[in-house]
PDB file of N, CA and C in Angstrom:
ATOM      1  N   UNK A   1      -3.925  -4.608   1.979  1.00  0.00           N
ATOM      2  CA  UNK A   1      -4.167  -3.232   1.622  1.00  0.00           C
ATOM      3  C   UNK A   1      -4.870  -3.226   0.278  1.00  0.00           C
ATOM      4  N   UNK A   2      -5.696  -2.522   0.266  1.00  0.00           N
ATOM      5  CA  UNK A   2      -6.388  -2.734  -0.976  1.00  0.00           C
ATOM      6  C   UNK A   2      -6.538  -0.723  -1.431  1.00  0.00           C
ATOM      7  N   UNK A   3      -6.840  -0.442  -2.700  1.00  0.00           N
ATOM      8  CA  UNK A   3      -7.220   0.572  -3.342  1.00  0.00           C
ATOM      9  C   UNK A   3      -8.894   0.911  -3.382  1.00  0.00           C
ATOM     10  N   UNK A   4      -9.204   2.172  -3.477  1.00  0.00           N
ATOM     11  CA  UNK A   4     -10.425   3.048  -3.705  1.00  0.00           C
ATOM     12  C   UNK A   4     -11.451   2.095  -4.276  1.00  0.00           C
ATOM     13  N   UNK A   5     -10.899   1.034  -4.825  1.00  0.00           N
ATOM     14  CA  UNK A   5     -11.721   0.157  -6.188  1.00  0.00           C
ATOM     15  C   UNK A   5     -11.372  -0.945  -5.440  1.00  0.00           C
ATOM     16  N   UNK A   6     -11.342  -1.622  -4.203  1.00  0.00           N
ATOM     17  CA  UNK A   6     -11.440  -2.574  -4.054  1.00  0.00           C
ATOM     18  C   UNK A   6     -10.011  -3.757  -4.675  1.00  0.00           C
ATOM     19  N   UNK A   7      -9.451  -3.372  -5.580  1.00  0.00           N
ATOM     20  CA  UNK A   7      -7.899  -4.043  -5.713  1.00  0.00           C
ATOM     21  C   UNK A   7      -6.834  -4.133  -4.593  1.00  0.00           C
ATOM     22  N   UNK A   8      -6.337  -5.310  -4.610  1.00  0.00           N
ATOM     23  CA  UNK A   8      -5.651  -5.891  -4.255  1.00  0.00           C
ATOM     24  C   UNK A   8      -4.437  -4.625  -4.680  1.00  0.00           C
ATOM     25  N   UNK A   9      -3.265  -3.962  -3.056  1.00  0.00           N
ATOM     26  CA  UNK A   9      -2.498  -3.222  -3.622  1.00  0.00           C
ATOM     27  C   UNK A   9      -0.997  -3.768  -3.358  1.00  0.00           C
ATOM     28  N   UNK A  10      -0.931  -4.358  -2.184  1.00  0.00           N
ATOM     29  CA  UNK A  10      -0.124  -5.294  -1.050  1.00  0.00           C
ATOM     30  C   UNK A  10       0.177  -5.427   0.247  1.00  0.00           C
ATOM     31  N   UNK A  11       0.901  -6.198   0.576  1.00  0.00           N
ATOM     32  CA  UNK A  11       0.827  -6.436   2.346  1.00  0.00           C
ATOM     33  C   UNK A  11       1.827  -5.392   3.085  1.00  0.00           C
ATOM     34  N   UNK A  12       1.089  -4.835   4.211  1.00  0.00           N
ATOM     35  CA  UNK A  12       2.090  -3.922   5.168  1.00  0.00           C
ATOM     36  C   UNK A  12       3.433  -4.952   5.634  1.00  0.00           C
ATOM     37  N   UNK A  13       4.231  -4.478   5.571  1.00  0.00           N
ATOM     38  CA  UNK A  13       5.121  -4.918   6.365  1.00  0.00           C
ATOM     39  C   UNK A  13       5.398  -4.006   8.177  1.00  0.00           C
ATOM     40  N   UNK A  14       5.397  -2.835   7.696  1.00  0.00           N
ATOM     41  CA  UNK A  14       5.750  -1.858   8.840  1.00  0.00           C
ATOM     42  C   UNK A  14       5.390  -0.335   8.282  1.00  0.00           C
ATOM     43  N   UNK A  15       5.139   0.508   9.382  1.00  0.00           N
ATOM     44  CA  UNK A  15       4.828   1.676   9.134  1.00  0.00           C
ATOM     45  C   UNK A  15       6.195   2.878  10.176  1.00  0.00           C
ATOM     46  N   UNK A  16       6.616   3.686   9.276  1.00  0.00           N
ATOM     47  CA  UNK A  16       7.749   3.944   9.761  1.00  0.00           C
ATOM     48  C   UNK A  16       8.475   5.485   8.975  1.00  0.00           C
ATOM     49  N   UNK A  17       8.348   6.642   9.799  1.00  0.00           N
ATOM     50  CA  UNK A  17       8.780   7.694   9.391  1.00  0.00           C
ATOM     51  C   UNK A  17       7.533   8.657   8.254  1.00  0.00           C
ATOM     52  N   UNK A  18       6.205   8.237   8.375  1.00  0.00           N
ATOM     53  CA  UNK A  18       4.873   8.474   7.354  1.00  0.00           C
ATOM     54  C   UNK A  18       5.228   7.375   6.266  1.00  0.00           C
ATOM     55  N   UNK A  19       5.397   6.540   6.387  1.00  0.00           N
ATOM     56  CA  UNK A  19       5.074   5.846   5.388  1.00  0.00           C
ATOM     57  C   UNK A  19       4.609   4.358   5.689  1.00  0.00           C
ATOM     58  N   UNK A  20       4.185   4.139   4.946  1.00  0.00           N
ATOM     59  CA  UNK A  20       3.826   2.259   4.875  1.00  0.00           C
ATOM     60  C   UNK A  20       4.834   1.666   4.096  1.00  0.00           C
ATOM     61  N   UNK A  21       5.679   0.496   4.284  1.00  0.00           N
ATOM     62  CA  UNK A  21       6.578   0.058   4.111  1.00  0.00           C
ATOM     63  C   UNK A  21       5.308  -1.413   3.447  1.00  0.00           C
ATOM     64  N   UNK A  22       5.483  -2.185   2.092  1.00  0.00           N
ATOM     65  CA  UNK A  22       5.111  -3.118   1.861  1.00  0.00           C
ATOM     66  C   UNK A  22       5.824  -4.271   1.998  1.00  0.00           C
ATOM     67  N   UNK A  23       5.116  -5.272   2.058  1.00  0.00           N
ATOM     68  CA  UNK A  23       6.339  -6.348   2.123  1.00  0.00           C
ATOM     69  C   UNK A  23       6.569  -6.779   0.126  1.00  0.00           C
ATOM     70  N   UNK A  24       8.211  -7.412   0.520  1.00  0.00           N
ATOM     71  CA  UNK A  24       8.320  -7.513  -1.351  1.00  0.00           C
ATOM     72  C   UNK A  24       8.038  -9.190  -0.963  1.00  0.00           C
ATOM     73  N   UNK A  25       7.381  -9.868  -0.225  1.00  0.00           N
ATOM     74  CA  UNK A  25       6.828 -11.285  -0.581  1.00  0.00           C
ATOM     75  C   UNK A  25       5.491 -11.213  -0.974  1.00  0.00           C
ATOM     76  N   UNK A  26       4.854 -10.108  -1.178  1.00  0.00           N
ATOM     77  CA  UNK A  26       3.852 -10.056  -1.743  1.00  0.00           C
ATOM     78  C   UNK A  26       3.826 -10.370  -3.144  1.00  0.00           C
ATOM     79  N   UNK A  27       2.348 -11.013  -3.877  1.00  0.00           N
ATOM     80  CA  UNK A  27       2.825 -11.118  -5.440  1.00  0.00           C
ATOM     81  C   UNK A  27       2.865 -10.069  -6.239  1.00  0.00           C
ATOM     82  N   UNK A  28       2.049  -8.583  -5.422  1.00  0.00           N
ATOM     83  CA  UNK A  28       1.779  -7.600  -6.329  1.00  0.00           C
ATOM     84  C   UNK A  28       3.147  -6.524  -6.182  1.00  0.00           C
ATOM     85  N   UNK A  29       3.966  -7.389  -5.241  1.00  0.00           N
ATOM     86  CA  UNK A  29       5.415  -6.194  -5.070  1.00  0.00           C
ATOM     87  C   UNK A  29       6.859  -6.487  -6.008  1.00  0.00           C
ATOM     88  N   UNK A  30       6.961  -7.922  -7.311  1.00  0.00           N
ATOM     89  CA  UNK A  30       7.511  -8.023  -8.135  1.00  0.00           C
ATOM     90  C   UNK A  30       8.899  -8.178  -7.240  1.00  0.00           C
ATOM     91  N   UNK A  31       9.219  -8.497  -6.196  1.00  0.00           N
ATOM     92  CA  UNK A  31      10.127  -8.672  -5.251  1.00  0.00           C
ATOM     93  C   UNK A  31      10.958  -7.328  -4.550  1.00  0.00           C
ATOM     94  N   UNK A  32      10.257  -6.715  -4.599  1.00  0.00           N
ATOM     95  CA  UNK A  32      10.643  -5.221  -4.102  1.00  0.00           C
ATOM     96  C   UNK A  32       9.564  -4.870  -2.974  1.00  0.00           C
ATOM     97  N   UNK A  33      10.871  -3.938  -1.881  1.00  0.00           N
ATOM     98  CA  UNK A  33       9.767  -2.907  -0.972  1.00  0.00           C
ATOM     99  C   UNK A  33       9.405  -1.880  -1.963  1.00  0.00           C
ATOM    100  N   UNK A  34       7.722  -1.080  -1.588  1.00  0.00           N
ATOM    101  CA  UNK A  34       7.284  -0.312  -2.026  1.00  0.00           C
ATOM    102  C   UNK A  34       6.630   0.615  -1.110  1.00  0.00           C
ATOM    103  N   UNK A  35       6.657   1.689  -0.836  1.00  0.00           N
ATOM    104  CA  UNK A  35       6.511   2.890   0.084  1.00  0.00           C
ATOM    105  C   UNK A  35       5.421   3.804  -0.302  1.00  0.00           C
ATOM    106  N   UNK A  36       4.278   3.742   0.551  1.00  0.00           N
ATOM    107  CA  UNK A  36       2.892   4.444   0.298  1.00  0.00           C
ATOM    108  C   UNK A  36       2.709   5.565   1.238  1.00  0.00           C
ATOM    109  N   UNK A  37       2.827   6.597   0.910  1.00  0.00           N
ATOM    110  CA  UNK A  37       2.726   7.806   2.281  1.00  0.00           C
ATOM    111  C   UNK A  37       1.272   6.988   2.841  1.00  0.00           C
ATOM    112  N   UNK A  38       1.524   7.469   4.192  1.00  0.00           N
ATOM    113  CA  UNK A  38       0.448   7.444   5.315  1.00  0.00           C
ATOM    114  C   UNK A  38      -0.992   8.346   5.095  1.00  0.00           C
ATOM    115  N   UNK A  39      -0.986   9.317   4.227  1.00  0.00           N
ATOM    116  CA  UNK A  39      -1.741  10.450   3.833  1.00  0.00           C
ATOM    117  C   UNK A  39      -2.608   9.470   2.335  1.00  0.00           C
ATOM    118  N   UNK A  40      -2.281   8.665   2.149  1.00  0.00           N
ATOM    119  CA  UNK A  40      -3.046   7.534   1.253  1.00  0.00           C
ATOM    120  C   UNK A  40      -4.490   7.121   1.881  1.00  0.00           C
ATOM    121  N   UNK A  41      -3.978   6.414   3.500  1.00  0.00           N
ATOM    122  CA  UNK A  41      -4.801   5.911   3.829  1.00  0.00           C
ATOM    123  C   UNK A  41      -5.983   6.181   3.977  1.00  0.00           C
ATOM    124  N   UNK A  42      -7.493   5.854   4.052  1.00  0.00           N
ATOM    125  CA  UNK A  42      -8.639   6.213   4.052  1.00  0.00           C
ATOM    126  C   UNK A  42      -9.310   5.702   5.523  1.00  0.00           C
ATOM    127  N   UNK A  43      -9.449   4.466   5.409  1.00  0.00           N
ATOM    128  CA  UNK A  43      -9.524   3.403   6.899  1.00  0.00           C
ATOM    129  C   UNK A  43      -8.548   2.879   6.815  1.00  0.00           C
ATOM    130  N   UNK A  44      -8.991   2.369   8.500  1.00  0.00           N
ATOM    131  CA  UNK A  44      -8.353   0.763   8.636  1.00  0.00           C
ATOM    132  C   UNK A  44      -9.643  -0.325   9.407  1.00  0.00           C
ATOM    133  N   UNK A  45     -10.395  -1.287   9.040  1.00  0.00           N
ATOM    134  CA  UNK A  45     -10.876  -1.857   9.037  1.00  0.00           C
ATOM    135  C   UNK A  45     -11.312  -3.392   9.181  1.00  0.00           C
ATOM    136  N   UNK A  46     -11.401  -4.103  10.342  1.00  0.00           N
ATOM    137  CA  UNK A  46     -11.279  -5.600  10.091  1.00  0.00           C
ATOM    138  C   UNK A  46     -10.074  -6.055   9.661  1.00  0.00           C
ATOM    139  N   UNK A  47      -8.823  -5.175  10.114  1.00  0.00           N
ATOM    140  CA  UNK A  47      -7.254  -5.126   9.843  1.00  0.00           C
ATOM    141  C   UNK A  47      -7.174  -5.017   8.210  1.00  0.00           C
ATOM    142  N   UNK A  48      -7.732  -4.705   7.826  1.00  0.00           N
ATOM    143  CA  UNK A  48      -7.518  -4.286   5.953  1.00  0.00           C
ATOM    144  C   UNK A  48      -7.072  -2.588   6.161  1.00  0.00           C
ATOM    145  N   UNK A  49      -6.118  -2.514   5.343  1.00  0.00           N
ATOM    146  CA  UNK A  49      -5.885  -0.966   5.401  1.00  0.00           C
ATOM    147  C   UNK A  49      -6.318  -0.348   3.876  1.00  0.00           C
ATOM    148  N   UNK A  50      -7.542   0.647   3.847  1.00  0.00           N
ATOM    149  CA  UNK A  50      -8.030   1.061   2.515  1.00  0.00           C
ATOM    150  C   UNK A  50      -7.596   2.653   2.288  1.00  0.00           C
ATOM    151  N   UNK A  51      -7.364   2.659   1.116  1.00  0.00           N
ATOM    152  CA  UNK A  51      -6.692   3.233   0.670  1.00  0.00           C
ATOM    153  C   UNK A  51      -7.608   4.898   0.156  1.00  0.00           C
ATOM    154  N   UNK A  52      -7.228   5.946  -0.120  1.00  0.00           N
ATOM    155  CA  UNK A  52      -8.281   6.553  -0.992  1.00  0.00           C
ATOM    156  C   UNK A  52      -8.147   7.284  -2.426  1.00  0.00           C
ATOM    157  N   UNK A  53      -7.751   6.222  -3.435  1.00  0.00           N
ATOM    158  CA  UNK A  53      -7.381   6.356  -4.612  1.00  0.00           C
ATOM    159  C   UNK A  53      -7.315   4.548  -4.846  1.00  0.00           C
ATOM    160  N   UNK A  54      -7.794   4.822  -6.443  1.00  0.00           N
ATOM    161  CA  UNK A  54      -7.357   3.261  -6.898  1.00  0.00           C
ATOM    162  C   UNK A  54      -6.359   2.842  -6.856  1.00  0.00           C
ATOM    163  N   UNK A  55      -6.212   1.549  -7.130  1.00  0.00           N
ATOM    164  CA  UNK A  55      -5.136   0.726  -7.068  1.00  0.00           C
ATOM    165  C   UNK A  55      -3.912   1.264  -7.750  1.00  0.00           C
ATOM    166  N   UNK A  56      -4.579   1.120  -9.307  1.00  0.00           N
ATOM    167  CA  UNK A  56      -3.314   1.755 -10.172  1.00  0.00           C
ATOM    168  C   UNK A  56      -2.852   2.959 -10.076  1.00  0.00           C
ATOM    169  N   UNK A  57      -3.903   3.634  -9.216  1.00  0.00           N
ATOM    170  CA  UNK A  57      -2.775   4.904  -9.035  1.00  0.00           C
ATOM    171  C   UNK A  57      -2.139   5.010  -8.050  1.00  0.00           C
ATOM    172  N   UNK A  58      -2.277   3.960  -6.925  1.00  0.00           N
ATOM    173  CA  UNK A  58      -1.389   3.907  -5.904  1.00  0.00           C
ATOM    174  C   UNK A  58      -0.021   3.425  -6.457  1.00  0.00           C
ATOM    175  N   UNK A  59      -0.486   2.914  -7.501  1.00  0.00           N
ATOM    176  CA  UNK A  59       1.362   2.179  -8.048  1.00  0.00           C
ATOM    177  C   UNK A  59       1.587   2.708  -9.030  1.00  0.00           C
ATOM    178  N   UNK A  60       1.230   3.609  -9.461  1.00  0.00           N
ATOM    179  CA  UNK A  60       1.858   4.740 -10.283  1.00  0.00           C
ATOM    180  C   UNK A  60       2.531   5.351  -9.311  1.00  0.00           C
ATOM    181  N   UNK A  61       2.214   6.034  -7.912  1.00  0.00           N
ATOM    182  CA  UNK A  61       2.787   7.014  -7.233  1.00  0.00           C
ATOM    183  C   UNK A  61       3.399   5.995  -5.957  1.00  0.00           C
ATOM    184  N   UNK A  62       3.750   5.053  -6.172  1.00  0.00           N
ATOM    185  CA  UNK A  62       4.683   4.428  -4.768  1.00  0.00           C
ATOM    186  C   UNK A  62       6.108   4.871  -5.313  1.00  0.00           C
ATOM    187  N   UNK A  63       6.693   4.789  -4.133  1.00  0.00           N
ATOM    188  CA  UNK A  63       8.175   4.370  -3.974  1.00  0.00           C
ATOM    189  C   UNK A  63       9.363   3.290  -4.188  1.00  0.00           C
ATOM    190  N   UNK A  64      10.089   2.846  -4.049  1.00  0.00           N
ATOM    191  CA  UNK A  64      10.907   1.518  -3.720  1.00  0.00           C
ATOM    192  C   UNK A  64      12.140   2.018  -3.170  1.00  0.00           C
ATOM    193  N   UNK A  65      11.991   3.463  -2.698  1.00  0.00           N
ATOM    194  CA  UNK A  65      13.156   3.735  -1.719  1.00  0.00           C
ATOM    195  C   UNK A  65      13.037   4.950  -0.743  1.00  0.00           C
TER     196      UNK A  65
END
């Protein structure tokens, strides 16, 4: 999953109830799930899911519950 800018944001694990569920074995998830509404997404592409906002503001506005 990457951001508006091409950053690295992290890996889906599952999508479930509007949200994207990340996996926390990712390096950018600090060992935590992190939760991206579905209303983020922009594409999905060559299995990359892009986002439509940058990176850092996708992780300003995630979840972890």
């Amino acid at each position: 999953m990457v951001g508006s800018d091409g950053v690295h944001v992290g890996t889906v694990d599952h999508v479930d109830k509007g949200e994207i569920k990340l996996t926390k074995r990712d390096a950018a998830a600090g060992g935590l799930h992190h939760y991206i509404p579905l209303d983020f997404v922009q594409s999905v592409t060559d299995g990359k899911v892009h986002l439509d906002r940058p990176a850092d503001e996708v992780k300003r506005e995630w979840s972890t519950s």
